[in-house]
C-alpha atoms as a PDB file:
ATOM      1  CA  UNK A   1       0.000   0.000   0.000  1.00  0.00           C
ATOM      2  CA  UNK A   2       1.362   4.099  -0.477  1.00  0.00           C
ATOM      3  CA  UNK A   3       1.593   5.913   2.325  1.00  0.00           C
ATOM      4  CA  UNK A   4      -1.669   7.097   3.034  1.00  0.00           C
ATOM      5  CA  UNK A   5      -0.694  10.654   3.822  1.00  0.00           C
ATOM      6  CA  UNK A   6       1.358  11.126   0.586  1.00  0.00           C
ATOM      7  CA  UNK A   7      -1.017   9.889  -1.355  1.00  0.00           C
ATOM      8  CA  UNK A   8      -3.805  12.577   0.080  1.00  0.00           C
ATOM      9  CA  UNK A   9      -1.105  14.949  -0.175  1.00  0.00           C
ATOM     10  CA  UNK A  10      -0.771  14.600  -3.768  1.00  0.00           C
ATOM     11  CA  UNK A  11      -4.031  13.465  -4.834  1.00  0.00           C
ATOM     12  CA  UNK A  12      -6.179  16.941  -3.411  1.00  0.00           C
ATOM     13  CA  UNK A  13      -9.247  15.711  -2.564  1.00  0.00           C
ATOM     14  CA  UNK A  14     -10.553  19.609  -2.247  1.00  0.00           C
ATOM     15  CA  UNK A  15     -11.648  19.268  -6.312  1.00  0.00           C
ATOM     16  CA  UNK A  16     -14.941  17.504  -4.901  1.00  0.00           C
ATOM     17  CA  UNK A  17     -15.613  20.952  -3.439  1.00  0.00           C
ATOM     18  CA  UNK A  18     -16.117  19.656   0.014  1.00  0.00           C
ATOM     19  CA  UNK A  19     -13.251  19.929   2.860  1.00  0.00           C
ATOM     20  CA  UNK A  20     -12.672  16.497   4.209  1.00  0.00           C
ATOM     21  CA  UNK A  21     -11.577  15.448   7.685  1.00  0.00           C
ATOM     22  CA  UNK A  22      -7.986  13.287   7.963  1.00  0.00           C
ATOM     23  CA  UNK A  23      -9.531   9.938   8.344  1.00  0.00           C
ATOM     24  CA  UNK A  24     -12.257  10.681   5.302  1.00  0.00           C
ATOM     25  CA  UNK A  25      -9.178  11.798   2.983  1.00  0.00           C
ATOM     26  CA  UNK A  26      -7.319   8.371   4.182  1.00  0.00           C
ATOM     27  CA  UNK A  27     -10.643   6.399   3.515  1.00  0.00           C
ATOM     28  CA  UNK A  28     -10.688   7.790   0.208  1.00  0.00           C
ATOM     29  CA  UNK A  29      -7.165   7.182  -0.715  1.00  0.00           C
ATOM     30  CA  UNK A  30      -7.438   3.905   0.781  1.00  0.00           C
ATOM     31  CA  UNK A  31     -10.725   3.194  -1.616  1.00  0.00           C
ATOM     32  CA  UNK A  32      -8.638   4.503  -4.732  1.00  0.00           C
ATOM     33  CA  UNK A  33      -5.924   1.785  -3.841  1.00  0.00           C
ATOM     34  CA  UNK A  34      -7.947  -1.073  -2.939  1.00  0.00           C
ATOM     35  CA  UNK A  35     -11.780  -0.953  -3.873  1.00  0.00           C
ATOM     36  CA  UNK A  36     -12.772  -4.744  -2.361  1.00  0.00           C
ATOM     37  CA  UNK A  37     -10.995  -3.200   1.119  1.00  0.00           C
ATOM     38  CA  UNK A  38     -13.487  -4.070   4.160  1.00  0.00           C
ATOM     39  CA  UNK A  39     -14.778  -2.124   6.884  1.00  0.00           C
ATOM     40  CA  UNK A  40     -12.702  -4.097   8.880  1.00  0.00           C
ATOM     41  CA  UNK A  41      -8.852  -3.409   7.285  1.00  0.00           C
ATOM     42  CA  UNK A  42     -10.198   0.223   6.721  1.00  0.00           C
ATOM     43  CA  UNK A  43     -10.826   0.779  10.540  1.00  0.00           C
ATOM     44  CA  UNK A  44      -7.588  -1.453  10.845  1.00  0.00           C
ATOM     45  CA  UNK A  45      -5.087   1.058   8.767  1.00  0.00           C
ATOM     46  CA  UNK A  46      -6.801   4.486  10.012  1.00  0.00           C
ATOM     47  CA  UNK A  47      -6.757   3.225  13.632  1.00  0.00           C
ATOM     48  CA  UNK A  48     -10.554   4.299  14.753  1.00  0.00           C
ATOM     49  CA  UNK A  49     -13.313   1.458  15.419  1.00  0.00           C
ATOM     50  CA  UNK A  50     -15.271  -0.221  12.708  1.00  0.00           C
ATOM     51  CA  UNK A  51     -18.620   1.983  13.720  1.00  0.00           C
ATOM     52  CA  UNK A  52     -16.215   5.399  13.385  1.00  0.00           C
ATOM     53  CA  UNK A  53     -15.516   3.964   9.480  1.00  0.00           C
ATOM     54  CA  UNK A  54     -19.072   3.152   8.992  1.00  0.00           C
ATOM     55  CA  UNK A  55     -20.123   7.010   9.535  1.00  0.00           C
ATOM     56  CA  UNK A  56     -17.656   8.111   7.443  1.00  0.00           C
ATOM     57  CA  UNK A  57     -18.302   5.587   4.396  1.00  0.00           C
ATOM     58  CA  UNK A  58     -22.209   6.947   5.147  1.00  0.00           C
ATOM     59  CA  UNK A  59     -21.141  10.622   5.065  1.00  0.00           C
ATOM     60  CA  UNK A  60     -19.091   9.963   1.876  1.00  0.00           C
ATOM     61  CA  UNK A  61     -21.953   8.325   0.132  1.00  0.00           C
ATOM     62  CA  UNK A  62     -24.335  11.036   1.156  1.00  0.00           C
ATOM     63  CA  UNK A  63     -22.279  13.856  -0.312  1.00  0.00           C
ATOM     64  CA  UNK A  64     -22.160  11.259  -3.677  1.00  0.00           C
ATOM     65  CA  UNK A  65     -18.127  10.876  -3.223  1.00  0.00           C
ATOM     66  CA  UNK A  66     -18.228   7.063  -3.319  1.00  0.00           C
ATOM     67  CA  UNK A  67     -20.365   4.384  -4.519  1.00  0.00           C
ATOM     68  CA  UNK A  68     -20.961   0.400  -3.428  1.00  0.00           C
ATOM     69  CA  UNK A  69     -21.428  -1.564  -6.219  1.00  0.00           C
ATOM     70  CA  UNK A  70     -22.792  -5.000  -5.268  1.00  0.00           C
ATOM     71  CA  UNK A  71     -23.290  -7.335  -2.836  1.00  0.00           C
ATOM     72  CA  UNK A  72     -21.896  -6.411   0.612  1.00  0.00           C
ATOM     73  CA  UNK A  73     -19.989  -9.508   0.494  1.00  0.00           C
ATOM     74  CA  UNK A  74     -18.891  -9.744  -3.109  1.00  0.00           C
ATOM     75  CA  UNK A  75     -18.736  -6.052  -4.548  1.00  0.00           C
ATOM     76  CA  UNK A  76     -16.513  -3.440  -4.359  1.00  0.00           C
ATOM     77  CA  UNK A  77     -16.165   0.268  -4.060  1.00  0.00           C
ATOM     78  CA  UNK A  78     -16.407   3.341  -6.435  1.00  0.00           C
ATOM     79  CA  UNK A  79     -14.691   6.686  -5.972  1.00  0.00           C
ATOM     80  CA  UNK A  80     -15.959   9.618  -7.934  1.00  0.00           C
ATOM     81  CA  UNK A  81     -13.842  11.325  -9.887  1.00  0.00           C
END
């Protein structure tokens, strides 16, 4: 995996418009770099609980940032451009 922090360094994340908090911009760059990730390695690598990554994948798909395609089991994730 990058290093999270370079990889929202370089990547912006402020084109969507919206300012993010550090553990939404490392959810994101984690999505970009492995869309079949699980709640559970995503709460793993930004070291906050399972629930904490739940709100933010919730907040994320309210403001339309990222998309679940399929099953809950089998699909994957979508990150807007």
């Amino acid at each position: 995996m990058p290093p999270v922090q370079k990889t929202v360094e370089k990547e912006g994340y402020e084109k969507f418009g919206e300012k993010f908090g550090e553990n939404e911009l490392k959810v994101i760059a984690l999505l970009r770099y492995n869309s079949k990730i699980t709640v559970v390695e995503l709460a793993e690598k930004v070291k906050i609980s399972t629930r904490g990554i739940e709100k933010i994948l919730q907040r994320l798909k309210k403001k339309n940032i990222i998309k679940r395609i399929g099953s809950a089991k089998g699909g994957h994730w979508e990150v807007k451009e």
